[in-house]
N, C-alpha and C. Protein backbone atom coordinates (compact mmCIF):
# COMPACT_ATOMS: atom_id res chain seq x y z
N UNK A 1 0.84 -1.18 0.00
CA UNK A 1 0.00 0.00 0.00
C UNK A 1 0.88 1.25 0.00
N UNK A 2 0.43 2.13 -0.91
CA UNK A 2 1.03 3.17 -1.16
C UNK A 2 1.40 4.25 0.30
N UNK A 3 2.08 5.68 0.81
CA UNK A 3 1.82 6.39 1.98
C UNK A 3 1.64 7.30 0.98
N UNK A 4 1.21 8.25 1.89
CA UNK A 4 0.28 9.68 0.73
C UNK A 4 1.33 10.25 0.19
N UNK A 5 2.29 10.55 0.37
CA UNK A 5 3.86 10.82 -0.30
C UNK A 5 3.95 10.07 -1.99
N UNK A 6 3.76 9.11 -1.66
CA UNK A 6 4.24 8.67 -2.72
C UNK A 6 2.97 8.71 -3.66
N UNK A 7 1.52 8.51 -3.31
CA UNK A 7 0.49 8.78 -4.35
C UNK A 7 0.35 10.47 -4.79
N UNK A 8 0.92 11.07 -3.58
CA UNK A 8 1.14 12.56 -4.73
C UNK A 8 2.14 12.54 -5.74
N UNK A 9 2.78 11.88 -5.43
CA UNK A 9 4.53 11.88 -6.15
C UNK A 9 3.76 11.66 -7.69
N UNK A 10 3.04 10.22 -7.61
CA UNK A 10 2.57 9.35 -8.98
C UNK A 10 1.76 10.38 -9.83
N UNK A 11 0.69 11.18 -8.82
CA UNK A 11 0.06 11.76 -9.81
C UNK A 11 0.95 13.53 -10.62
N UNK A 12 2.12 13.51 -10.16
CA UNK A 12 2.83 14.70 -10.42
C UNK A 12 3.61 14.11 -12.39
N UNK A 13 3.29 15.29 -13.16
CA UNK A 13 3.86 14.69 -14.18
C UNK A 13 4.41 15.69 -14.45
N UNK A 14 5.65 14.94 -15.09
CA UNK A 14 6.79 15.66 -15.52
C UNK A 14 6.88 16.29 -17.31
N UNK A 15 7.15 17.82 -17.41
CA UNK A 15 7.19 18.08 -18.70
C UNK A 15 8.36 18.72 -19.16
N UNK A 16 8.98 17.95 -20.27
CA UNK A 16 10.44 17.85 -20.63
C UNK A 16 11.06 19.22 -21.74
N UNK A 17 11.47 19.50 -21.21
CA UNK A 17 11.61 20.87 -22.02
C UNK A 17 10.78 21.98 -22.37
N UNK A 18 10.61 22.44 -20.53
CA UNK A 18 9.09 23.26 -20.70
C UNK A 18 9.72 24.21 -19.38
N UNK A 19 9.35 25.58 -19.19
CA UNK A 19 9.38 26.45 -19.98
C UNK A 19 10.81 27.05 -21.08
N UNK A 20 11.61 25.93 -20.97
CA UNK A 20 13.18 26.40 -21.46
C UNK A 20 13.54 24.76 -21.84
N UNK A 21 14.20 24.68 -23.20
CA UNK A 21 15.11 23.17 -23.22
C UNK A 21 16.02 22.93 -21.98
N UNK A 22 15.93 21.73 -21.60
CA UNK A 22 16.59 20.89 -20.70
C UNK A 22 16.06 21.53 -19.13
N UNK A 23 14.99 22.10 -19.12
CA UNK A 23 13.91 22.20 -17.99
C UNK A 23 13.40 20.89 -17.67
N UNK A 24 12.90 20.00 -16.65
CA UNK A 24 11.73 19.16 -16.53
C UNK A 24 11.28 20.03 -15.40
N UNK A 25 9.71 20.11 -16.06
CA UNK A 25 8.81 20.99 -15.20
C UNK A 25 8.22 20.31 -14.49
N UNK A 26 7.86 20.10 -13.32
CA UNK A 26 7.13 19.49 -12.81
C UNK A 26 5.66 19.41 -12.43
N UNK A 27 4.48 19.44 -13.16
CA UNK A 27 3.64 19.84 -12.98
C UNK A 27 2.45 19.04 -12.20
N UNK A 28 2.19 19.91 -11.61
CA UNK A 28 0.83 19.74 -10.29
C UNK A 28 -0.42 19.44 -10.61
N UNK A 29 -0.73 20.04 -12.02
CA UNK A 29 -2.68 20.04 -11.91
C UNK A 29 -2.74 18.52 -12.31
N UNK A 30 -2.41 17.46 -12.73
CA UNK A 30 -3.05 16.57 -12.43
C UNK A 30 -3.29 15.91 -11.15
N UNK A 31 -2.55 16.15 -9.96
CA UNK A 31 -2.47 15.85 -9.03
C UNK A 31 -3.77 16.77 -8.22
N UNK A 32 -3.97 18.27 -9.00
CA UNK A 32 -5.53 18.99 -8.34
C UNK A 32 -6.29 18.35 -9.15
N UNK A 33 -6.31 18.50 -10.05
CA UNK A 33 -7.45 17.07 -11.10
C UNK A 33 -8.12 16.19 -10.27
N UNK A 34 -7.48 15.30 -9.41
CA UNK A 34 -8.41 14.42 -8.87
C UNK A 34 -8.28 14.77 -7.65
N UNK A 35 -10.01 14.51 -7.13
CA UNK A 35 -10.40 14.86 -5.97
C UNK A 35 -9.93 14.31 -4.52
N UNK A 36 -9.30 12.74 -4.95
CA UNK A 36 -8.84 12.27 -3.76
C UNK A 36 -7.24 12.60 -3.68
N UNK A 37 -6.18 12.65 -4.70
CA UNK A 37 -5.20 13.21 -4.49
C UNK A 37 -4.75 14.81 -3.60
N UNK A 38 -5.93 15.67 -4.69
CA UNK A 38 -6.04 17.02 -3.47
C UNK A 38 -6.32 16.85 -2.44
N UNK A 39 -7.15 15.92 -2.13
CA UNK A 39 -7.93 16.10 -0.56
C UNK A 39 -6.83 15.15 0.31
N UNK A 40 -5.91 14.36 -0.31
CA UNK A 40 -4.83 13.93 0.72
C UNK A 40 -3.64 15.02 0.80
N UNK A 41 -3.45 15.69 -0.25
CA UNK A 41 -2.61 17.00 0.21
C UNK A 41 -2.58 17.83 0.86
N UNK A 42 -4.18 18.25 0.97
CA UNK A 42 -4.28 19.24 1.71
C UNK A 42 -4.27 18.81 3.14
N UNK A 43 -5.33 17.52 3.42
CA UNK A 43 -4.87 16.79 4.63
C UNK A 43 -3.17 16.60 5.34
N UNK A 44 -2.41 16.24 4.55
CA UNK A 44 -1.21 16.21 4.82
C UNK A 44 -0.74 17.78 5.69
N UNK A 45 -0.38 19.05 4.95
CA UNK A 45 -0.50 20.09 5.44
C UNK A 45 -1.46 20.52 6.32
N UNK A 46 -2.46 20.20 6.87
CA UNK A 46 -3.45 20.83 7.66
C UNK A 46 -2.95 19.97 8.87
N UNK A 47 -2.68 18.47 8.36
CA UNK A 47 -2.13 17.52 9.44
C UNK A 47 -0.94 18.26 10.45
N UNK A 48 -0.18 18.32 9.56
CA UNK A 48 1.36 18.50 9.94
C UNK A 48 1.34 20.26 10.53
N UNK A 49 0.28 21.16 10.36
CA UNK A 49 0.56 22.30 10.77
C UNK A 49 -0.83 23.09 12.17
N UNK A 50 -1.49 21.92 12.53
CA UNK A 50 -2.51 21.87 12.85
C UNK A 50 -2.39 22.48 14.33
N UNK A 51 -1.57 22.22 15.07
CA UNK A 51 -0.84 22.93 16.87
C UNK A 51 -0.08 23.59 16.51
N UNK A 52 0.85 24.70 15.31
CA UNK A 52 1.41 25.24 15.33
C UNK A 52 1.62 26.69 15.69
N UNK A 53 0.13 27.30 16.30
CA UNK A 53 0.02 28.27 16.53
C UNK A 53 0.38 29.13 15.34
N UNK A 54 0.24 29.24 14.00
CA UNK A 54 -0.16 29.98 13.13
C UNK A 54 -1.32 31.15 12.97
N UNK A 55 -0.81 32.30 12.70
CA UNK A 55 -1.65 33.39 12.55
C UNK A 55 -1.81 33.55 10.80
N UNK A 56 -1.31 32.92 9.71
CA UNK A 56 -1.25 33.17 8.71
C UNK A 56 -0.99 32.25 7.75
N UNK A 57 -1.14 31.82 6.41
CA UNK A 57 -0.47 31.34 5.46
C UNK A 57 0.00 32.21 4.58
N UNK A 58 0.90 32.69 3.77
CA UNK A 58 1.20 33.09 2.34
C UNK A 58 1.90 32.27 1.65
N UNK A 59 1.05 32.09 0.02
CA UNK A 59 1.03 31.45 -0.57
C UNK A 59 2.04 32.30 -1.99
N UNK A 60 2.69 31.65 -2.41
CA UNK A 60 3.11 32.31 -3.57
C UNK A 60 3.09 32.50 -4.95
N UNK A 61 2.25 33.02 -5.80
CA UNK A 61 1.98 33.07 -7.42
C UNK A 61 2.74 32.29 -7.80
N UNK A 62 2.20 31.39 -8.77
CA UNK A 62 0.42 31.32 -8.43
C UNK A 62 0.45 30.19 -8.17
N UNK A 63 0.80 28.77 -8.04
CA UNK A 63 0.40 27.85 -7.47
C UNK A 63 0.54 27.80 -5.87
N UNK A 64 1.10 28.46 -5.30
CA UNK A 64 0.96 28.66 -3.70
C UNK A 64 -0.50 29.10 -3.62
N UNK A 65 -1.06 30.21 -4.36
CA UNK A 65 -2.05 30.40 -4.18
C UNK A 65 -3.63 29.15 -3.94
N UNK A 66 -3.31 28.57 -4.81
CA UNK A 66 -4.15 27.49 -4.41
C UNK A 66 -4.32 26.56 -3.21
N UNK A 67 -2.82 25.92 -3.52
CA UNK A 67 -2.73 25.18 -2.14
C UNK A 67 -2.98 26.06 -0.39
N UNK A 68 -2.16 27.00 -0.25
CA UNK A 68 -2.01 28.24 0.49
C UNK A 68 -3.67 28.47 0.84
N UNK A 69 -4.18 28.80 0.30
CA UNK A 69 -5.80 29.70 0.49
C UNK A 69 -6.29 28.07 0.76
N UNK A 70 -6.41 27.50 0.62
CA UNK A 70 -7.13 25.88 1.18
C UNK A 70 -6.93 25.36 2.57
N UNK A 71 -5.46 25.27 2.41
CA UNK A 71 -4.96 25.11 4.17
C UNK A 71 -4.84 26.30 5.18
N UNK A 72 -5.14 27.69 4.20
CA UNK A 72 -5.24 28.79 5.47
C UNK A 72 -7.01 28.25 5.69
N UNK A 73 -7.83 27.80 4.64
CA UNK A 73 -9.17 28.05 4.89
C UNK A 73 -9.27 26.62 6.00
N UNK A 74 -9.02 25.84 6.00
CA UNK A 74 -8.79 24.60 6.58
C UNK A 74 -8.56 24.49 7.97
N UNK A 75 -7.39 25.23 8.22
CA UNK A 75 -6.65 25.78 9.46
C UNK A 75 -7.18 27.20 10.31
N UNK A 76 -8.42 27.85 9.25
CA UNK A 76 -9.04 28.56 10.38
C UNK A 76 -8.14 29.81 9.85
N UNK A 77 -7.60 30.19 9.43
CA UNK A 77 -6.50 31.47 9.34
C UNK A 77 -6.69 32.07 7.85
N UNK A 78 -6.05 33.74 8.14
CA UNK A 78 -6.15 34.22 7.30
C UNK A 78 -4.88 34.15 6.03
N UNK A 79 -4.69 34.25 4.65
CA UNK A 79 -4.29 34.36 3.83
C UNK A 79 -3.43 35.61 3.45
N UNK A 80 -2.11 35.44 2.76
CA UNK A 80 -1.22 36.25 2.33
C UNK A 80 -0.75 36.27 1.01
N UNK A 81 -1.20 36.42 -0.43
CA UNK A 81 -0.26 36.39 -0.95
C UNK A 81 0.62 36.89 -1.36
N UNK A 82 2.01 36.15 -1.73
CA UNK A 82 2.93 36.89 -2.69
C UNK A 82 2.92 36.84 -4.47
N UNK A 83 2.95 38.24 -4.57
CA UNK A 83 2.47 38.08 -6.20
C UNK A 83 3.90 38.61 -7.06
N UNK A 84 3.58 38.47 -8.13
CA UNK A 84 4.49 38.58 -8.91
C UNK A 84 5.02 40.19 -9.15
N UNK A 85 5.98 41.08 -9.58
CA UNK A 85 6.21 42.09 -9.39
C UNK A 85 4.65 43.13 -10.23
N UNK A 86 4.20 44.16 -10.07
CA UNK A 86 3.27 44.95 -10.28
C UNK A 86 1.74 43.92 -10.34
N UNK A 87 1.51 43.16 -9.53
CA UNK A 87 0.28 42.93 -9.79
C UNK A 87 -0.87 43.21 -8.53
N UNK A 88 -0.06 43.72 -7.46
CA UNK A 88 -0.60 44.24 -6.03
C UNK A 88 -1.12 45.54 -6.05
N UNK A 89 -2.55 46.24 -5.67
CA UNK A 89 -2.87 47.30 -5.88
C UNK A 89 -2.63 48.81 -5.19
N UNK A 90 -1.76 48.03 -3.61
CA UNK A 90 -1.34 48.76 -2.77
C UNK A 90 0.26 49.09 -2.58
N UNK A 91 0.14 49.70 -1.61
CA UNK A 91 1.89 49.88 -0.98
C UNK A 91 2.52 48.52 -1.18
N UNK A 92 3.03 48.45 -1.73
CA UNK A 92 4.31 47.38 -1.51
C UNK A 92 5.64 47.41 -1.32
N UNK A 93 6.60 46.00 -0.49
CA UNK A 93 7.55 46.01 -0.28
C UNK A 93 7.54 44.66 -1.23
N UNK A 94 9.15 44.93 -2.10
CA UNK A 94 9.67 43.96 -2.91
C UNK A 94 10.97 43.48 -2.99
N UNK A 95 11.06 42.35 -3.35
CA UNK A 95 12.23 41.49 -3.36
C UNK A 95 12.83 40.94 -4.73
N UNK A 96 13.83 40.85 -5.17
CA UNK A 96 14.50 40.61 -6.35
C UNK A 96 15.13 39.14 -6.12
N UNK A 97 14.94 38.29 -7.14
CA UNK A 97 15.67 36.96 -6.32
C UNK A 97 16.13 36.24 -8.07
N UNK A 98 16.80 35.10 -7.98
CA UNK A 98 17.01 34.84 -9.36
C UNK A 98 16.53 33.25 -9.11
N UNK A 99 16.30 32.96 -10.28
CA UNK A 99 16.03 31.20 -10.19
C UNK A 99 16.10 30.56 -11.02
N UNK A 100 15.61 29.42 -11.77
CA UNK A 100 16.49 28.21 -12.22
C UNK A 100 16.68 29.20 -13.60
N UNK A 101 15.78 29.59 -14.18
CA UNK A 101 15.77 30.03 -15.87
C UNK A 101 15.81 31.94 -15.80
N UNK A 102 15.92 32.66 -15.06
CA UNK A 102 16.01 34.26 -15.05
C UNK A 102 15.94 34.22 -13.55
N UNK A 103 16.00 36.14 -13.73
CA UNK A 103 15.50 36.79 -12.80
C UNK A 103 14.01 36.88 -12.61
N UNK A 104 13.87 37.21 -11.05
CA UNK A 104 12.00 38.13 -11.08
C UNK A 104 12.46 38.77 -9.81
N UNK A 105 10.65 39.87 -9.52
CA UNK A 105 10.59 40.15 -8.18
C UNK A 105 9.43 39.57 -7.65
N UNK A 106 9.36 39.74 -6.28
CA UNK A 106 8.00 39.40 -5.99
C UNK A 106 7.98 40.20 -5.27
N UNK A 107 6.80 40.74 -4.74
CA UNK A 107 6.04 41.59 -3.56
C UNK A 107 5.06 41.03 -2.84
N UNK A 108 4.85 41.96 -1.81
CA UNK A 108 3.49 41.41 -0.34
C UNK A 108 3.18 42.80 -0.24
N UNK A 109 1.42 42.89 0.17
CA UNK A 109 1.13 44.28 0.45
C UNK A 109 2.30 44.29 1.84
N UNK A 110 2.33 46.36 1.81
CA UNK A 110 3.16 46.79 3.66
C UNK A 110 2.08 46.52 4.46
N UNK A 111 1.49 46.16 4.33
CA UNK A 111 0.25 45.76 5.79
C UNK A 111 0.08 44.47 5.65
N UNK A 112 1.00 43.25 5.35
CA UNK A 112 -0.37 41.93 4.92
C UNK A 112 0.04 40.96 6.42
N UNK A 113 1.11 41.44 7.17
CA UNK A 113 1.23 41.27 8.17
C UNK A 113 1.50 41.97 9.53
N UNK A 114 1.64 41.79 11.01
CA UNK A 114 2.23 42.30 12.04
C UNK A 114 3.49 42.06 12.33
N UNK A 115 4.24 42.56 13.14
CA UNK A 115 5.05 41.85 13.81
C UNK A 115 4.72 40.73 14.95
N UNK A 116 5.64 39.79 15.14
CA UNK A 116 5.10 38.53 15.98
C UNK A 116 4.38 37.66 15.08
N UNK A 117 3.56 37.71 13.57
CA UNK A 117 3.15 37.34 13.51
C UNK A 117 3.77 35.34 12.45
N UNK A 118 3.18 34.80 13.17
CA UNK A 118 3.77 33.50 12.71
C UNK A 118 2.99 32.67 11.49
N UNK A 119 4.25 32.85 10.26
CA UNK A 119 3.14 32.47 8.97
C UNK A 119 3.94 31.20 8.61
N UNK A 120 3.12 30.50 7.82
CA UNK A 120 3.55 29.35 7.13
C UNK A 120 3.47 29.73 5.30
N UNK A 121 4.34 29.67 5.10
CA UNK A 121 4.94 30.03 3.76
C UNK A 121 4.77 29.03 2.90
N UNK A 122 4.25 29.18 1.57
CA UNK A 122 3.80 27.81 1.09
C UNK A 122 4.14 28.01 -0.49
N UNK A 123 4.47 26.85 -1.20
CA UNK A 123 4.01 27.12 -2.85
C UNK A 123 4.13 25.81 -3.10
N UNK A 124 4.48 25.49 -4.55
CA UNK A 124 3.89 23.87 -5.25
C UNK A 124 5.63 23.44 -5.31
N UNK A 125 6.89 24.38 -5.74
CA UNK A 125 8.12 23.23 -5.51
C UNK A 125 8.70 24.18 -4.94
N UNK A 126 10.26 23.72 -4.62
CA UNK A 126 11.27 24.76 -4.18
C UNK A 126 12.36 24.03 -4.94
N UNK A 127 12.99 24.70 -6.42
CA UNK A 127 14.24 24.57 -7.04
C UNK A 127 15.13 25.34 -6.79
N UNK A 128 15.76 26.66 -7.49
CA UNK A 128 16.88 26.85 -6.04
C UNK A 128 17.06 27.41 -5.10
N UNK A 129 15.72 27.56 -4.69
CA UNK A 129 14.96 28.61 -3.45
C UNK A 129 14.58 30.32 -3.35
N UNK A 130 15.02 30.33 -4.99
CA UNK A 130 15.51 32.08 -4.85
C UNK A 130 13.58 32.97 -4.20
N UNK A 131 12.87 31.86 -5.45
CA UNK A 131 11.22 32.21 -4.46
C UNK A 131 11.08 32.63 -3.25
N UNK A 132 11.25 31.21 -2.83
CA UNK A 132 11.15 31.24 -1.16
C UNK A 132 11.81 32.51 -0.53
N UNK A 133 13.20 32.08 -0.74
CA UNK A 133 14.32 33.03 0.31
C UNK A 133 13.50 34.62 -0.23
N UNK A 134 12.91 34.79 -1.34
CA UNK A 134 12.32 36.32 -1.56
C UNK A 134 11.23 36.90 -0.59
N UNK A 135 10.28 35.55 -0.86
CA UNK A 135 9.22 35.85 0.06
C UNK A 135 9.31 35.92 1.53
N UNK A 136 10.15 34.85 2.18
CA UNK A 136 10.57 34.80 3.54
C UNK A 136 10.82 36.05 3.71
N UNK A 137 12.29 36.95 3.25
CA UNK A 137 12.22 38.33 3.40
C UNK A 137 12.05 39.26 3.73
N UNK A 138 10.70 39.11 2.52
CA UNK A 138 9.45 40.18 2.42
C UNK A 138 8.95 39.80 4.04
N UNK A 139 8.73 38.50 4.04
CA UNK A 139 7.34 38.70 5.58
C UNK A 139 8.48 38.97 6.90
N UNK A 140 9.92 38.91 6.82
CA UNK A 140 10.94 38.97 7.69
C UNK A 140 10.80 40.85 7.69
N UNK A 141 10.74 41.48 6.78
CA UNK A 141 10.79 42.82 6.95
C UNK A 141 9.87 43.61 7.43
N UNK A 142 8.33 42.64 7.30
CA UNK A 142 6.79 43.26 8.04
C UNK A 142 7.35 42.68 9.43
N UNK A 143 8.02 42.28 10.23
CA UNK A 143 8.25 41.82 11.49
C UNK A 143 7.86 40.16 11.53
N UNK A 144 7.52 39.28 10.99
CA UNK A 144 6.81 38.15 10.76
C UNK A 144 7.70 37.33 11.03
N UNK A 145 7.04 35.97 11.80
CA UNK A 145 8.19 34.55 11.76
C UNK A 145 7.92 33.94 10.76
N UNK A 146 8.79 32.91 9.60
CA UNK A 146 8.17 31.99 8.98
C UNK A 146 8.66 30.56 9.48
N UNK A 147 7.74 30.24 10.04
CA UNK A 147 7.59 28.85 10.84
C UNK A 147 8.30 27.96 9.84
N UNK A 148 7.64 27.87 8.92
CA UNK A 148 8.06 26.52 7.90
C UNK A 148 7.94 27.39 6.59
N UNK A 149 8.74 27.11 5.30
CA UNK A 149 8.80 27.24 3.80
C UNK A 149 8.39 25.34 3.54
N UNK A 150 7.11 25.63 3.00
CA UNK A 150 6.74 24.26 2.60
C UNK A 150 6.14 24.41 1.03
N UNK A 151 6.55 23.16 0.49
CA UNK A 151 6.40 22.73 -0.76
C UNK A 151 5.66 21.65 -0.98
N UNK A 152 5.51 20.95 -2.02
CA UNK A 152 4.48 19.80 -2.59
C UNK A 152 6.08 19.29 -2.89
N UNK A 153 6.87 20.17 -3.56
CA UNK A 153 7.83 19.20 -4.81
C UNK A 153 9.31 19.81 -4.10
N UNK A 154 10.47 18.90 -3.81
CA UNK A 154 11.39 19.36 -3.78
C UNK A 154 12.70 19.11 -5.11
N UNK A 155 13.56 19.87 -5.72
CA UNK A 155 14.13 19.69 -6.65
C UNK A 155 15.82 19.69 -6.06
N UNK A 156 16.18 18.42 -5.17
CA UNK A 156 17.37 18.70 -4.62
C UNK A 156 18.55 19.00 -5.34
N UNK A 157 18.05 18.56 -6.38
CA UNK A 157 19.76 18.71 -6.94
C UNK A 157 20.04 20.32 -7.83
N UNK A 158 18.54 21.18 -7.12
CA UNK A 158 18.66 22.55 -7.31
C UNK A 158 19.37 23.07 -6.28
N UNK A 159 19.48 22.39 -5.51
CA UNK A 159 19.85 23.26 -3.96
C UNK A 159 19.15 24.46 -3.01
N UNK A 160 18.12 24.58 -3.25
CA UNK A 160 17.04 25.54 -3.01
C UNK A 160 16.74 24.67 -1.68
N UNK A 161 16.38 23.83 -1.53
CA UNK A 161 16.61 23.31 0.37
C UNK A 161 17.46 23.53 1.05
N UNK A 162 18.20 23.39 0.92
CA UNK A 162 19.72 23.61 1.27
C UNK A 162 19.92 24.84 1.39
N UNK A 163 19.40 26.07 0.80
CA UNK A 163 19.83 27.13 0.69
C UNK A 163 18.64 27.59 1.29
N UNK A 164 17.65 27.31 2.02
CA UNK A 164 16.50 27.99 2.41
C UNK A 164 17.05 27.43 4.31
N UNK A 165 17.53 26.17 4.15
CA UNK A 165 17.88 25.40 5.68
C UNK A 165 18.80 26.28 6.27
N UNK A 166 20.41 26.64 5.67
CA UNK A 166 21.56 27.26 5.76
C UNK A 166 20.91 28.84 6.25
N UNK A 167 20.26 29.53 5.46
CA UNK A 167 19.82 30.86 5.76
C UNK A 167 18.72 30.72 7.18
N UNK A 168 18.57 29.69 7.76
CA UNK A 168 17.66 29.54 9.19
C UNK A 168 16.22 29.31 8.57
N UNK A 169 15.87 28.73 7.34
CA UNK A 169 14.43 29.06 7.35
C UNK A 169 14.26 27.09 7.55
N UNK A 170 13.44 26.84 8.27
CA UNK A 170 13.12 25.43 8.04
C UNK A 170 11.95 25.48 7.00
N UNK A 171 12.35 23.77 6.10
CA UNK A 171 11.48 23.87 5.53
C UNK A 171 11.36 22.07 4.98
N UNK A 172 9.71 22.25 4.78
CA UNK A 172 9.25 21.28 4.15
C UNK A 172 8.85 20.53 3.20
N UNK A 173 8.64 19.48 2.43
CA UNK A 173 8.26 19.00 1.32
C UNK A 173 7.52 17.63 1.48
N UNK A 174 6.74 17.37 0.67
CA UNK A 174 5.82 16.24 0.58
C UNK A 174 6.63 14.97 -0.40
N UNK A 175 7.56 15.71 -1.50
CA UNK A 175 7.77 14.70 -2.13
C UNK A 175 9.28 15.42 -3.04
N UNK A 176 10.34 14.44 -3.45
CA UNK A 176 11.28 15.02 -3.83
C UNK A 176 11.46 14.57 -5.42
N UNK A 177 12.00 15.12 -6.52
CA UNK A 177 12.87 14.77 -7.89
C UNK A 177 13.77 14.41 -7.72
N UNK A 178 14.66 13.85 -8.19
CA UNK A 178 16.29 13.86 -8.18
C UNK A 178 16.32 14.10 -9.84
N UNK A 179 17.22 14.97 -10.07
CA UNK A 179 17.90 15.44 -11.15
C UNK A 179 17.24 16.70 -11.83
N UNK A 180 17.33 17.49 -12.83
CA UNK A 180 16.83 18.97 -12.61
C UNK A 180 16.06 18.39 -14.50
């Protein structure tokens, strides 16, 4: 019998030279496609973050967004996201980070948190963390803890774990790749 790790893993499919040659993308929506795969994911995260005393999730454009807004709705808590550079309608604070194929920025509204406040940071993989380490940041500069940087997909041989662990952020994953 399968553990829920590994039936997310199965339904994750891989696309080979996407968005750049010698990319494998790893893609998620068949794994939201079916109803019992999502509903063990989200279980998994609601599981694992359920006594953590969380005041928040932020989720990160755009597949954080999905997962993120489910387990904040799940967990009782309110929602954060981080969006991609100019798509926020307010004050923002932004971050510049680089990752597997370019540069980007991302931003968080200046109000989307307090200080003290303890968020769980979320999106669909972490390749070489430049995401993460952006967004962490961002909610490190509103005064914010980030409890956990959690993922669906880890891409180790990006080093983006490694580089999110080393900088103090702990973090999590449901299921790993080996090779990029």
């Amino acid at each position: 019998m399968q553990n829920s790790a590994e039936i997310i893993r199965d339904q994750i499919r891989t696309v080979p030279d996407w968005p750049e040659r010698g990319i494998q993308f790893r893609d998620i929506t068949p794994l939201l496609h079916s109803a019992k795969t999502f509903r063990i994911l989200v279980d998994l995260f609601v599981q694992r973050y359920f006594d953590s005393r969380l005041k928040l999730v932020a989720g990160i454009d755009a597949r954080g967004f999905i997962l993120g807004s489910v387990v904040a709705y799940e967990l009782n808590l309110g929602f954060v996201p981080v969006r991609k550079k100019g798509k926020l309608p307010f004050e923002t604070l932004a971050e510049d980070y680089s990752l597997e194929y370019g540069n980007a920025t991302v931003e968080i509204h200046s109000d989307a948190c307090e200080a003290g406040d303890r968020v769980l940071l979320i999106d669909d993989l972490i390749a070489t963390g430049g995401t993460m380490m952006a967004a962490a940041k961002l909610l490190a500069r509103l005064g914010a803890t980030v409890v956990e940087a959690a993922a669906i997909v880890d891409l180790p041989d990006l080093g983006g774990s490694t580089v999110l662990r080393a900088a103090g952020v702990p973090t999590f994953t449901v299921c790993a790749f080996e090779g990029t």
